[in-house]
N, C-alpha and C. Protein backbone atom coordinates (compact mmCIF):
# COMPACT_ATOMS: atom_id res chain seq x y z
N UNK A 1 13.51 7.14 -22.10
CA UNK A 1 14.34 8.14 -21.46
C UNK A 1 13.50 8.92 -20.44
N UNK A 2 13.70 9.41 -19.62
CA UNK A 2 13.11 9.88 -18.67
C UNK A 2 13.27 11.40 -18.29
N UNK A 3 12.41 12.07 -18.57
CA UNK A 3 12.10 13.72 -18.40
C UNK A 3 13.21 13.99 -17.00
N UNK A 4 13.90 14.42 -17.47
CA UNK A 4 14.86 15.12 -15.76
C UNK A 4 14.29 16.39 -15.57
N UNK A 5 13.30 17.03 -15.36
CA UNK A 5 13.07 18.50 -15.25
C UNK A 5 11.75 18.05 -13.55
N UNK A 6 12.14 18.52 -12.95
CA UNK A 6 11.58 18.78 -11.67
C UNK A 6 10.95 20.09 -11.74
N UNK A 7 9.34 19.93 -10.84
CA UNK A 7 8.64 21.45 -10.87
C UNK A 7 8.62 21.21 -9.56
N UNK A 8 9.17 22.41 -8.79
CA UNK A 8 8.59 22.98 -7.30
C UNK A 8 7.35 23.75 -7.26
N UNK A 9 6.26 23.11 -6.64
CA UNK A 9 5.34 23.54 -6.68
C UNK A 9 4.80 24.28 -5.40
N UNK A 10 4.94 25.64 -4.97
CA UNK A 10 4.83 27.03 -4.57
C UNK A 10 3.79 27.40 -4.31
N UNK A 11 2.46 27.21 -4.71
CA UNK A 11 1.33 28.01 -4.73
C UNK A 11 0.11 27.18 -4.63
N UNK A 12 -1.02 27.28 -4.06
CA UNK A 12 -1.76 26.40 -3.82
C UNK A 12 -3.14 26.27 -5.22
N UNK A 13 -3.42 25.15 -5.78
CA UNK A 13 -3.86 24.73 -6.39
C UNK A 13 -5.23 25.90 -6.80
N UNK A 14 -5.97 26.14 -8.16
CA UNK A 14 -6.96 26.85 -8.42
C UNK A 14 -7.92 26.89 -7.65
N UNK A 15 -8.92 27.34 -7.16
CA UNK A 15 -10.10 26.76 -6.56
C UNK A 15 -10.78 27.77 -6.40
N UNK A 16 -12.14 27.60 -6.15
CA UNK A 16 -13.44 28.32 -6.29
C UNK A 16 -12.85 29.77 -5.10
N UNK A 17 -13.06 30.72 -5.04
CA UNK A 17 -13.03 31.81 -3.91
C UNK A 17 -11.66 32.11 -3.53
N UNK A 18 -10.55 31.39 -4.01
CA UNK A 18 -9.34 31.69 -3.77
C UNK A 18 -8.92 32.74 -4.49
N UNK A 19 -8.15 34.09 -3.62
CA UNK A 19 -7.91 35.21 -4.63
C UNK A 19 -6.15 34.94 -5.86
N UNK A 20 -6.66 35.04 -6.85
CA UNK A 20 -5.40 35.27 -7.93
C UNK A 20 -4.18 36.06 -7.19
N UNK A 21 -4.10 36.73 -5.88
CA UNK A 21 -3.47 37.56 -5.95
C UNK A 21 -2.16 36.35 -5.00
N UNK A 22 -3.19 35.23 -4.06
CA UNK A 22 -2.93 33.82 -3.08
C UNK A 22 -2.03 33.33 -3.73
N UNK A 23 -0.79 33.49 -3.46
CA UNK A 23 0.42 32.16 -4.31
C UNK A 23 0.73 31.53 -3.61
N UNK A 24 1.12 31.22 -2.42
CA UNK A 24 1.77 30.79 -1.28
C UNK A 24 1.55 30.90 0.00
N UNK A 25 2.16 29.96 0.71
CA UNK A 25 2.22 30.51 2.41
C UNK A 25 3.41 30.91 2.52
N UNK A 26 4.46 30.69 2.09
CA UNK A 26 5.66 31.05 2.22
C UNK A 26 6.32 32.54 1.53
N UNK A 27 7.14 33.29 1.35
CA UNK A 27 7.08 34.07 0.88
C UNK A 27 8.12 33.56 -0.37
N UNK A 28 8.11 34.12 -1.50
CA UNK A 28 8.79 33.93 -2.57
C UNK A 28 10.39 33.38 -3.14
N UNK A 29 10.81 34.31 -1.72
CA UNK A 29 12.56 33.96 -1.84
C UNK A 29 12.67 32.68 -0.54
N UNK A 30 11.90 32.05 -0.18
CA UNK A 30 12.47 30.91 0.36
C UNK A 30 12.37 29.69 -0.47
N UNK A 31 11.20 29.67 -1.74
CA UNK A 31 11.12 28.65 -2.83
C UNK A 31 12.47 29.11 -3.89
N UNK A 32 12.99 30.65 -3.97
CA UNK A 32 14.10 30.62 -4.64
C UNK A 32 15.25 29.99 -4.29
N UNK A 33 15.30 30.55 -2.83
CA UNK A 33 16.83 29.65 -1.84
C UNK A 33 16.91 28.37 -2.05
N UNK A 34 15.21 27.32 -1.85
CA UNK A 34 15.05 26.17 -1.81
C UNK A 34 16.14 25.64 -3.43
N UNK A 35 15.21 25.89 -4.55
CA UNK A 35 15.66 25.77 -5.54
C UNK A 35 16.71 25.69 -6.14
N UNK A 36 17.58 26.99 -5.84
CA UNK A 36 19.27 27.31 -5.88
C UNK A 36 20.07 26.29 -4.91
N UNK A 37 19.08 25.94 -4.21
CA UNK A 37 20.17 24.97 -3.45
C UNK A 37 20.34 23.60 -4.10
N UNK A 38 18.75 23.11 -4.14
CA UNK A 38 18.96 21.79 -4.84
C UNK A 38 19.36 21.93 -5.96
N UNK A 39 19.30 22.55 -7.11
CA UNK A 39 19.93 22.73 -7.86
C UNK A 39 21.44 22.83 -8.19
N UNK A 40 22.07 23.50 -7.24
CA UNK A 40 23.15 23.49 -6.65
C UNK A 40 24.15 22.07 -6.37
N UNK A 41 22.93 21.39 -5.58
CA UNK A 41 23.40 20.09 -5.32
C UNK A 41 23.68 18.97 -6.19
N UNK A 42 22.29 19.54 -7.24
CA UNK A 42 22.82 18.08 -8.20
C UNK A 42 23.44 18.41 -9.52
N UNK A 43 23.60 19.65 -9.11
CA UNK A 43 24.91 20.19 -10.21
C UNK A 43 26.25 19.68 -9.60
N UNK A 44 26.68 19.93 -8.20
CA UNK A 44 27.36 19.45 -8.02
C UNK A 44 27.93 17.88 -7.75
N UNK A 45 26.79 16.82 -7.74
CA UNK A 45 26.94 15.64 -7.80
C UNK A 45 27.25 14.97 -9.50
N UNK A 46 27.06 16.37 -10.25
CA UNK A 46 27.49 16.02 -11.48
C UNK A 46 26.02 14.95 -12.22
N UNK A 47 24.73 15.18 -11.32
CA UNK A 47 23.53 15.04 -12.46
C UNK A 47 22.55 16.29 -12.89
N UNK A 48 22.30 15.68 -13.96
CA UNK A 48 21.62 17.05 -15.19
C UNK A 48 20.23 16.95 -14.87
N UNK A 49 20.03 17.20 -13.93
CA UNK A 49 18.55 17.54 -13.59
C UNK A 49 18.25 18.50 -13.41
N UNK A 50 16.66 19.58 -13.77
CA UNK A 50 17.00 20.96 -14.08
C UNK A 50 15.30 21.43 -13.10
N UNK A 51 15.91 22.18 -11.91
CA UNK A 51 14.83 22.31 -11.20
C UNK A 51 14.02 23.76 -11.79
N UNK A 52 13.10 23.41 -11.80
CA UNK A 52 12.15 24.64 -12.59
C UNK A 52 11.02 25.39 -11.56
N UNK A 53 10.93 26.22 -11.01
CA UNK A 53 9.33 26.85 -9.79
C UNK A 53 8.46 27.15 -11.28
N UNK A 54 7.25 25.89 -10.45
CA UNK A 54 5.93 26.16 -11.10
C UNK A 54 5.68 27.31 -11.77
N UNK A 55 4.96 27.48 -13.49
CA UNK A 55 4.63 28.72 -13.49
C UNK A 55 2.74 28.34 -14.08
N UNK A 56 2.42 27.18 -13.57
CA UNK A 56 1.23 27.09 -14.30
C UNK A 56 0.23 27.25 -12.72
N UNK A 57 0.54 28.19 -11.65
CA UNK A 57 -0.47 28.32 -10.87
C UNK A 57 -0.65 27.20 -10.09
N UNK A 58 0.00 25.46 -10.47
CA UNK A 58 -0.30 24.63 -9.29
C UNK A 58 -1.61 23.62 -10.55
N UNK A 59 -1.61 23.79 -12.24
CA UNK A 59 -2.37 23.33 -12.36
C UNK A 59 -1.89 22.11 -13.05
N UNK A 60 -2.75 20.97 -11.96
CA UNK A 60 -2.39 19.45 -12.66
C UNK A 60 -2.23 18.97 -13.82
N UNK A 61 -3.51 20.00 -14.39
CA UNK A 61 -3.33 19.03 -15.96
C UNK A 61 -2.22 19.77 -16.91
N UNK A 62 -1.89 20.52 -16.83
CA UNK A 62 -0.78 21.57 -17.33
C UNK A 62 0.54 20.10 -16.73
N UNK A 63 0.74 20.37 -15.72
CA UNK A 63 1.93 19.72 -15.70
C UNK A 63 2.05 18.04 -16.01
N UNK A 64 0.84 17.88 -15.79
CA UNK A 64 0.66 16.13 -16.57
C UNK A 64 1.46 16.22 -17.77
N UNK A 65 0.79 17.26 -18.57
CA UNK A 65 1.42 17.17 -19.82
C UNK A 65 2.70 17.60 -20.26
N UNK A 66 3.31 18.21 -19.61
CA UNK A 66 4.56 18.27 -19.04
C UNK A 66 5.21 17.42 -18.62
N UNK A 67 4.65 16.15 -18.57
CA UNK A 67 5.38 14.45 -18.23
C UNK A 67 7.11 14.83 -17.07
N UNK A 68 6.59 16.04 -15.87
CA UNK A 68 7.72 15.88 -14.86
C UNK A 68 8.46 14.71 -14.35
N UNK A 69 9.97 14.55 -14.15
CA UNK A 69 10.27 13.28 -13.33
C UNK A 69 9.64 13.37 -11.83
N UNK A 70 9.49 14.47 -10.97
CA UNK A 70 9.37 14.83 -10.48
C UNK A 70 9.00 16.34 -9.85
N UNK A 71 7.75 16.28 -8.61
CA UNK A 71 7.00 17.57 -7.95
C UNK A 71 7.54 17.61 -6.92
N UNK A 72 8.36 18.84 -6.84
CA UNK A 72 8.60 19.00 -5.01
C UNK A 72 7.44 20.06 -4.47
N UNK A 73 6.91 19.93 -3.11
CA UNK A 73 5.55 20.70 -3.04
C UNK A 73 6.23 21.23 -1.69
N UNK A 74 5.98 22.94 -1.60
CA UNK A 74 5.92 23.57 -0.03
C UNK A 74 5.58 22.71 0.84
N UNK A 75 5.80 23.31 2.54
CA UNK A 75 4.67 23.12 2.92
C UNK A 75 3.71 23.59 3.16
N UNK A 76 2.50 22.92 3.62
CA UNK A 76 0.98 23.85 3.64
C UNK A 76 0.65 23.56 2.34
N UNK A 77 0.95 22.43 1.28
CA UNK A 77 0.38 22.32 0.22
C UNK A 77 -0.45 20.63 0.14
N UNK A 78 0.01 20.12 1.15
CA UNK A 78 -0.39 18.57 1.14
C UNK A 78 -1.80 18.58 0.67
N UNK A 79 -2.76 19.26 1.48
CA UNK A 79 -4.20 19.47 1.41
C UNK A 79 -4.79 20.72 0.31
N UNK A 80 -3.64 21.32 -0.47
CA UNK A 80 -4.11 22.28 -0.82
C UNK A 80 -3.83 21.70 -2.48
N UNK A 81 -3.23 21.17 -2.48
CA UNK A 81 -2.07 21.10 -4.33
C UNK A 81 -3.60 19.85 -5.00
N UNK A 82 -4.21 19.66 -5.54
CA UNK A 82 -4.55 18.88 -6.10
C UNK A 82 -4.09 18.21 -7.33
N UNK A 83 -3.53 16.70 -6.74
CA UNK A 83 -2.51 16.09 -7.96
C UNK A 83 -3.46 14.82 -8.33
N UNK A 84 -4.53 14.99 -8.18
CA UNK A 84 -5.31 13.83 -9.08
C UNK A 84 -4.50 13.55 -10.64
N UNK A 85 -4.30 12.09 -10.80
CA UNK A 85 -3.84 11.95 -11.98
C UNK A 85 -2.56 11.36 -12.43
N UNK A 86 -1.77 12.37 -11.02
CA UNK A 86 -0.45 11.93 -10.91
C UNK A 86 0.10 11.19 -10.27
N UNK A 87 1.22 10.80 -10.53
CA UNK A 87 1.92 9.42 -9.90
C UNK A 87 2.48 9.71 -8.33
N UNK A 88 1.34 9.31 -6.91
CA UNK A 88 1.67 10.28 -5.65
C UNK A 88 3.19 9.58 -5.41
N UNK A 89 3.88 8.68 -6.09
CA UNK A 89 5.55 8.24 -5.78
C UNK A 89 6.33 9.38 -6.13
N UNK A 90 5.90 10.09 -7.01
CA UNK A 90 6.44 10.75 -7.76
C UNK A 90 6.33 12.22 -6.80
N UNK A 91 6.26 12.45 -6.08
CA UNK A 91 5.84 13.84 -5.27
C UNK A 91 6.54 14.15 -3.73
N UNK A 92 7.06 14.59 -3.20
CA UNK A 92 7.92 14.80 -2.71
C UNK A 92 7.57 16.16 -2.11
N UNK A 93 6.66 15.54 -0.35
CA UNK A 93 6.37 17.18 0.18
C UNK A 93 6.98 17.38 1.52
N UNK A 94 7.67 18.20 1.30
CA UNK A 94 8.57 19.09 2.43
C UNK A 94 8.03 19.84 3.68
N UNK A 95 9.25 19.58 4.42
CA UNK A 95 8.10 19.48 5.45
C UNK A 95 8.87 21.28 6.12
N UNK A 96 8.63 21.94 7.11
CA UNK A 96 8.96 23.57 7.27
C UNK A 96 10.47 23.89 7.53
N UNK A 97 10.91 22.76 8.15
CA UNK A 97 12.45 22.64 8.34
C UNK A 97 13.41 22.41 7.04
N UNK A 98 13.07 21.56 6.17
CA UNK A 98 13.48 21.49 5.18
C UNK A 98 13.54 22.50 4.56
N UNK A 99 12.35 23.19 3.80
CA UNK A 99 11.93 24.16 3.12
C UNK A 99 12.86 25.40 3.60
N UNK A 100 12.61 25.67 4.71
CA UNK A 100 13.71 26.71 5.27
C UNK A 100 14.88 26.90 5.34
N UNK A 101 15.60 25.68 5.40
CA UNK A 101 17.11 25.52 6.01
C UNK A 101 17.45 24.97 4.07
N UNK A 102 16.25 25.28 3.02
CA UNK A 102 17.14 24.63 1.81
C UNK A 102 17.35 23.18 1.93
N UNK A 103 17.21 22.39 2.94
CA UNK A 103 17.59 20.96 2.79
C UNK A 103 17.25 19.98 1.42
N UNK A 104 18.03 20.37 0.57
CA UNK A 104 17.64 18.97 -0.52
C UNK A 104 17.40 17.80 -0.30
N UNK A 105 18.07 16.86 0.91
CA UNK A 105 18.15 15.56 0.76
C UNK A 105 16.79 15.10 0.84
N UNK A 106 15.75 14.86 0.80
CA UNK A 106 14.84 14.01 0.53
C UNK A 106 14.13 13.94 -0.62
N UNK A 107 14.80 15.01 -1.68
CA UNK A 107 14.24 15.00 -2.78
C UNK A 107 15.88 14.67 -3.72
N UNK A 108 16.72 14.55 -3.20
CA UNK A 108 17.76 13.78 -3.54
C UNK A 108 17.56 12.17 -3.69
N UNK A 109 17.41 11.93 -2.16
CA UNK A 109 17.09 10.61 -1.57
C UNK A 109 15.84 10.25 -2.99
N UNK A 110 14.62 10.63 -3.18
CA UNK A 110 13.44 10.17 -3.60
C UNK A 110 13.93 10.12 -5.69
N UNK A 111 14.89 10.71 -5.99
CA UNK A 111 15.91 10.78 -6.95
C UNK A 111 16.20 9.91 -7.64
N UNK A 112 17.21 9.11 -6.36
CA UNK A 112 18.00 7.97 -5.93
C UNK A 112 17.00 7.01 -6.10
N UNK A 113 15.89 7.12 -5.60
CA UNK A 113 14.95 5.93 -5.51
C UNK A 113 14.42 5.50 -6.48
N UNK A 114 13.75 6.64 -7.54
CA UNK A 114 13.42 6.42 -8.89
C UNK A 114 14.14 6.19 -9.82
N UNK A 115 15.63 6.42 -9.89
CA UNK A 115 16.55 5.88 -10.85
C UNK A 115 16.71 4.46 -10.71
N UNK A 116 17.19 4.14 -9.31
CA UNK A 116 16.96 2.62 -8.99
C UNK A 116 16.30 1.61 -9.46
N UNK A 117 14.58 2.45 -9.34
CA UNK A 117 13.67 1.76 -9.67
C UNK A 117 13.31 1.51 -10.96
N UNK A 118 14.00 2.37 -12.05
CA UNK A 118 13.62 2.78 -13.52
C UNK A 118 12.58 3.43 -14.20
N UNK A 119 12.01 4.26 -13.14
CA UNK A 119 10.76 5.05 -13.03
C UNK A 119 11.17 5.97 -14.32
């Protein structure tokens, strides 16, 4: 059976000199809008998939074990998120237009692809 719980991942990965206080480039309520929307969407397509915003800081091994179907990542996180470990099919990074305007479909689309596939 396959984990339906999606983490949007918001905040850029731990790292040496980075301040605790650093969550994002974006400000807070555009990963909420993002969220409410897709969420939105695949409530309304009538699948039970349950989008969750990161609360482990962006840390890999935390969410490994968390066995996600899926990571949707800001942008400005490509170079920043360190997902050693994880499955990069499985990840899904948005690009500023998306993120802004709420656009779900490519993490719809990438959805679609893994059910297909039996991921």
């Amino acid at each position: 059976m396959i984990n339906k719980t999606i983490y949007f991942i918001h905040s850029l990965s731990p790292t040496l000199g980075r301040s605790p206080l650093q969550k994002g480039v974006f400000p807070y309520a555009f990963t909420r809008k993002y969220i409410q929307n897709l969420q939105g969407e695949l409530d309304r397509m009538g699948l039970e998939w349950k989008v969750i915003a990161d609360d482990t800081e962006s840390d890999i091994e935390i969410l490994i074990a968390r066995s996600p179907a899926l990571l949707v990542c800001a942008p400005g996180l490509r170079y920043q998120f360190f997902h050693r470990g994880f499955d990069k099919h499985k990840i899904v990074w948005l690009n500023v237009m998306e993120y802004l305007s709420a656009d779900p479909e490519s993490v719809i689309e990438k959805l679609a692809e893994l059910t297909a596939g039996g991921s």
